[in-house]
PDB file of N, CA and C in Angstrom:
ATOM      1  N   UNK A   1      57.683 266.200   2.025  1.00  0.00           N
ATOM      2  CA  UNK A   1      56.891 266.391   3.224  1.00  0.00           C
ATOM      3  C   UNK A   1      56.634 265.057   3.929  1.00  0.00           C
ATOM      4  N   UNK A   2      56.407 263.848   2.831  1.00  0.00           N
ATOM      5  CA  UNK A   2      56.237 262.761   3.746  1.00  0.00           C
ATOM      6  C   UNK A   2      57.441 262.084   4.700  1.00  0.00           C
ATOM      7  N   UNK A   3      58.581 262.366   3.876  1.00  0.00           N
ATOM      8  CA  UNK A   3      59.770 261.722   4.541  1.00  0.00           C
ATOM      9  C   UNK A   3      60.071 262.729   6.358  1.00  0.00           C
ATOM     10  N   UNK A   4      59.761 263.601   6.125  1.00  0.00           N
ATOM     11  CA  UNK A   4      59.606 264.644   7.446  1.00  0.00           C
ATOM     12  C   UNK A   4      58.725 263.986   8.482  1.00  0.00           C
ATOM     13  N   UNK A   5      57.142 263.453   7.979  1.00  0.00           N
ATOM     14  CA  UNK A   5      56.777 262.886   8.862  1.00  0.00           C
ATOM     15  C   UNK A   5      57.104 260.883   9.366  1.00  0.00           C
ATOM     16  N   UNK A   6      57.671 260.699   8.593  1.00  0.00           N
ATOM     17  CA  UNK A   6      58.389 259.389   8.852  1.00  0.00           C
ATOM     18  C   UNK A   6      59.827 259.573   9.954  1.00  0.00           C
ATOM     19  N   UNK A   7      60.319 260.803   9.360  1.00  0.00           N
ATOM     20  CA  UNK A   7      61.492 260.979  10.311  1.00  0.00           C
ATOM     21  C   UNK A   7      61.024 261.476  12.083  1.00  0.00           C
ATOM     22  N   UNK A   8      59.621 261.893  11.733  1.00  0.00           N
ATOM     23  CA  UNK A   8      59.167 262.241  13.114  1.00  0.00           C
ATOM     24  C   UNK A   8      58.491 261.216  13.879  1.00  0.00           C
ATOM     25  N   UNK A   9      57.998 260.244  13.055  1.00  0.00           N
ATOM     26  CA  UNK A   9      57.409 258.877  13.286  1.00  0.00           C
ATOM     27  C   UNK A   9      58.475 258.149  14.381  1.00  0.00           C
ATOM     28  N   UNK A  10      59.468 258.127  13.471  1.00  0.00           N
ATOM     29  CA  UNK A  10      60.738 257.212  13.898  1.00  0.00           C
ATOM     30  C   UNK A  10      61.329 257.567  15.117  1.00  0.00           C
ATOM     31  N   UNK A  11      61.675 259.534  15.660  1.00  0.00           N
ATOM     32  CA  UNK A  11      61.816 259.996  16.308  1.00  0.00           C
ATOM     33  C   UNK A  11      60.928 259.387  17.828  1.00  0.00           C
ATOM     34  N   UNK A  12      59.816 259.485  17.177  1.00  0.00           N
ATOM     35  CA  UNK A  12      58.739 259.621  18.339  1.00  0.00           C
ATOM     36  C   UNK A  12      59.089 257.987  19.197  1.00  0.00           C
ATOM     37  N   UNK A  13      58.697 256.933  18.324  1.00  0.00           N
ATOM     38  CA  UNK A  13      58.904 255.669  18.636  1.00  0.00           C
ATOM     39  C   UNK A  13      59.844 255.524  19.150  1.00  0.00           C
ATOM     40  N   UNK A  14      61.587 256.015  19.268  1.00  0.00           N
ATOM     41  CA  UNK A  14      62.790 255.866  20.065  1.00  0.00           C
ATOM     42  C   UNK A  14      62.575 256.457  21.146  1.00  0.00           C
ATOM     43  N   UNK A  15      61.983 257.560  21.148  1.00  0.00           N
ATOM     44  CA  UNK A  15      61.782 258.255  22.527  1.00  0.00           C
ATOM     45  C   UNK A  15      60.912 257.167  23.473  1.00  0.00           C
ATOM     46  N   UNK A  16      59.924 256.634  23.120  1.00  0.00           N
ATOM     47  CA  UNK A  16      58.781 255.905  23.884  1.00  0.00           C
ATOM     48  C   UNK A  16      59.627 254.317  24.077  1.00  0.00           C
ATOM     49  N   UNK A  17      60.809 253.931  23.386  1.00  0.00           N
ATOM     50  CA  UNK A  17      61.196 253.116  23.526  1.00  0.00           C
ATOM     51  C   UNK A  17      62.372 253.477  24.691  1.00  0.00           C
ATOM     52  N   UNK A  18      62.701 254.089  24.561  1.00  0.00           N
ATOM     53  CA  UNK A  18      63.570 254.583  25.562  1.00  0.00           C
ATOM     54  C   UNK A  18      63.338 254.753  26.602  1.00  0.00           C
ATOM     55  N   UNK A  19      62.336 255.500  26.987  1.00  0.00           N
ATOM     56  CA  UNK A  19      61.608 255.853  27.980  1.00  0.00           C
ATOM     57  C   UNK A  19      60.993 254.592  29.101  1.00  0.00           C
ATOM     58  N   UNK A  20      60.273 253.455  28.081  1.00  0.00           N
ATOM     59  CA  UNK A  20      59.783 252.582  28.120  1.00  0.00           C
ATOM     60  C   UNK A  20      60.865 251.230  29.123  1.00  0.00           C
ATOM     61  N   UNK A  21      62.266 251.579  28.245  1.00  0.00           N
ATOM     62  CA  UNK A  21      62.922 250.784  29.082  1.00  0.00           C
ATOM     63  C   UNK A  21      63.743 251.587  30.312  1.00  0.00           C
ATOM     64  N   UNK A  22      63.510 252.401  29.888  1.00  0.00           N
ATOM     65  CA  UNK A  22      63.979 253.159  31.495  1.00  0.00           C
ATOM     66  C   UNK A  22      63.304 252.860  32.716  1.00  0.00           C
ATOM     67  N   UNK A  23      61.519 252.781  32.306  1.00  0.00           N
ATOM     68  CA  UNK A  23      60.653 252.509  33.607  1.00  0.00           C
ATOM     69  C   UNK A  23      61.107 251.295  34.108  1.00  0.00           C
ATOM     70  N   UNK A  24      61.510 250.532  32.682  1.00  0.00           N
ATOM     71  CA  UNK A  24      61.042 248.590  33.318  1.00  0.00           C
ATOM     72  C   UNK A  24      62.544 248.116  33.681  1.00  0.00           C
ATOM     73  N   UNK A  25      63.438 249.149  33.700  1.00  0.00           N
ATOM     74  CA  UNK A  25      64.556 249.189  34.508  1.00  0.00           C
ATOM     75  C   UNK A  25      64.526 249.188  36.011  1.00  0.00           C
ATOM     76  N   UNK A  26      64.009 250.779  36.132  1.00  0.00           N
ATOM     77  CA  UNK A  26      63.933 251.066  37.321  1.00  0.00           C
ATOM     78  C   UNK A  26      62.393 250.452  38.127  1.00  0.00           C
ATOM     79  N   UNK A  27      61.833 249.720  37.836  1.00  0.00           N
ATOM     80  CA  UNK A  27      60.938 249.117  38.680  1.00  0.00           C
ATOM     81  C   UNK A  27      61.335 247.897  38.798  1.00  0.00           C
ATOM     82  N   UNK A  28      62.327 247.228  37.906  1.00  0.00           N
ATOM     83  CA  UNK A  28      63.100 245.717  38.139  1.00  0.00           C
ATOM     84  C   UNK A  28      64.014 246.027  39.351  1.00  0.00           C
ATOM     85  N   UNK A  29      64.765 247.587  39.700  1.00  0.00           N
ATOM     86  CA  UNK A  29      65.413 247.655  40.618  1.00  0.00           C
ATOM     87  C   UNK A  29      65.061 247.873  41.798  1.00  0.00           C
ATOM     88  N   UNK A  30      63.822 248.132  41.983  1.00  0.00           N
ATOM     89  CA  UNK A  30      63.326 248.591  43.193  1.00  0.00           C
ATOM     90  C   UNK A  30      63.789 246.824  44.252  1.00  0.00           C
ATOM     91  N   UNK A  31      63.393 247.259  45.256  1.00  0.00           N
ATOM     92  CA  UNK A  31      63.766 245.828  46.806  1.00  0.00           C
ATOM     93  C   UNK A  31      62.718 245.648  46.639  1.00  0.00           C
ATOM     94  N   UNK A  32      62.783 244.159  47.396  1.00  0.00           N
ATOM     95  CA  UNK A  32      61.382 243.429  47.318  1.00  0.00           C
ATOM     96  C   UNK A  32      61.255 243.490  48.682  1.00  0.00           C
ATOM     97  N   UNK A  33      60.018 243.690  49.244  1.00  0.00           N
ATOM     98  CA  UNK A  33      59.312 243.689  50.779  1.00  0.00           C
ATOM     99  C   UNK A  33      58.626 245.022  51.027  1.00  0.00           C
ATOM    100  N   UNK A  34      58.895 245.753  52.230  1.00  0.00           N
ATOM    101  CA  UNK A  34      58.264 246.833  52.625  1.00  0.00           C
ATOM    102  C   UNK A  34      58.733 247.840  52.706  1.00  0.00           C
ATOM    103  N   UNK A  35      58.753 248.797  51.821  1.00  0.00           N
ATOM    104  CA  UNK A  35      58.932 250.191  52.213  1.00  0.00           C
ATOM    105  C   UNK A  35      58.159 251.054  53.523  1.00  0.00           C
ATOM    106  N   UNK A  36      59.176 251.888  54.090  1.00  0.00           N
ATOM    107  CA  UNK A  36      58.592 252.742  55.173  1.00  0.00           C
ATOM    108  C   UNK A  36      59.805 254.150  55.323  1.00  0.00           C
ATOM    109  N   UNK A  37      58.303 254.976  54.834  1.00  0.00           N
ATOM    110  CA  UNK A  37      58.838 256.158  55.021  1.00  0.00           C
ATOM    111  C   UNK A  37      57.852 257.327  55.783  1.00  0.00           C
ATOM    112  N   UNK A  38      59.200 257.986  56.465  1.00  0.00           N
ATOM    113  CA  UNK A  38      58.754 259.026  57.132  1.00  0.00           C
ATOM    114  C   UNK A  38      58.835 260.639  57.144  1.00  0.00           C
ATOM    115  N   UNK A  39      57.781 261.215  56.608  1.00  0.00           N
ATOM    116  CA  UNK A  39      58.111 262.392  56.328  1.00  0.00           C
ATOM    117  C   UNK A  39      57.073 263.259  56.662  1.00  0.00           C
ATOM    118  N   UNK A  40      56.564 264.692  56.606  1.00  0.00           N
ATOM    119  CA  UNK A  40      56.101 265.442  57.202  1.00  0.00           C
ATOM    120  C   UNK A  40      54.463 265.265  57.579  1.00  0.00           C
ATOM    121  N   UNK A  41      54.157 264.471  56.244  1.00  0.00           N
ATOM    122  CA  UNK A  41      52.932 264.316  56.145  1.00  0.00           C
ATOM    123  C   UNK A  41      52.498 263.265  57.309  1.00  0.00           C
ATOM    124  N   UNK A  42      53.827 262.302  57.363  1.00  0.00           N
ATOM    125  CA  UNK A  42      53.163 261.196  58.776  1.00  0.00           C
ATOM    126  C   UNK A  42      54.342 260.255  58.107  1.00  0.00           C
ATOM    127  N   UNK A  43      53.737 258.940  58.775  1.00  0.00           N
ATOM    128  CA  UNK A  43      54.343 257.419  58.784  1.00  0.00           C
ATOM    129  C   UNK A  43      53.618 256.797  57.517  1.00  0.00           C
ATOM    130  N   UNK A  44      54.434 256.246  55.916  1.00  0.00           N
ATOM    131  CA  UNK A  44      53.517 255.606  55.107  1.00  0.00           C
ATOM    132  C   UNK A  44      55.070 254.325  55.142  1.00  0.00           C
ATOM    133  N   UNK A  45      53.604 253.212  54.961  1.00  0.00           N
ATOM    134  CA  UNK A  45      53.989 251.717  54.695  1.00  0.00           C
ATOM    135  C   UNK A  45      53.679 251.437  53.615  1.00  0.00           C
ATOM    136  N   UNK A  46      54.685 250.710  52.913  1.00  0.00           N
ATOM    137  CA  UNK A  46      54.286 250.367  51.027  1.00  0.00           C
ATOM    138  C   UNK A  46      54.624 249.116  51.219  1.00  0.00           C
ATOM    139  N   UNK A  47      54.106 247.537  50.835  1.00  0.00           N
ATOM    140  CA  UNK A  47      54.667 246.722  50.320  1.00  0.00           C
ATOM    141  C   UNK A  47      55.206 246.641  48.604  1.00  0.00           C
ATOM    142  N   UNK A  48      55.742 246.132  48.211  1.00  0.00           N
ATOM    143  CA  UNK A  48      56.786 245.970  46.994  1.00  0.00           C
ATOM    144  C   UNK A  48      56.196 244.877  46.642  1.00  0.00           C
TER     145      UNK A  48
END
């Protein structure tokens, strides 16, 4: 029973590692300056 929860331990931690570098991927890729978008709701300005 314990090795079950070690294997789920281990499971869990790859997922969050994974995950983890997926974000700090895709926020390294984002452009640097100002976003502007336009869509139904109106005109939004984001700086980066």
């Amino acid at each position: 029973m314990k090795q079950n929860y070690l294997y789920l331990l281990v499971g869990a931690l790859i997922v969050v590692v994974i995950a983890l570098g997926a974000y700090v991927l895709r926020e390294e890729s984002k452009p640097s300056g100002v976003e502007l978008r336009i869509d139904e709701s109106g005109v939004s300005v984001e700086q980066n």
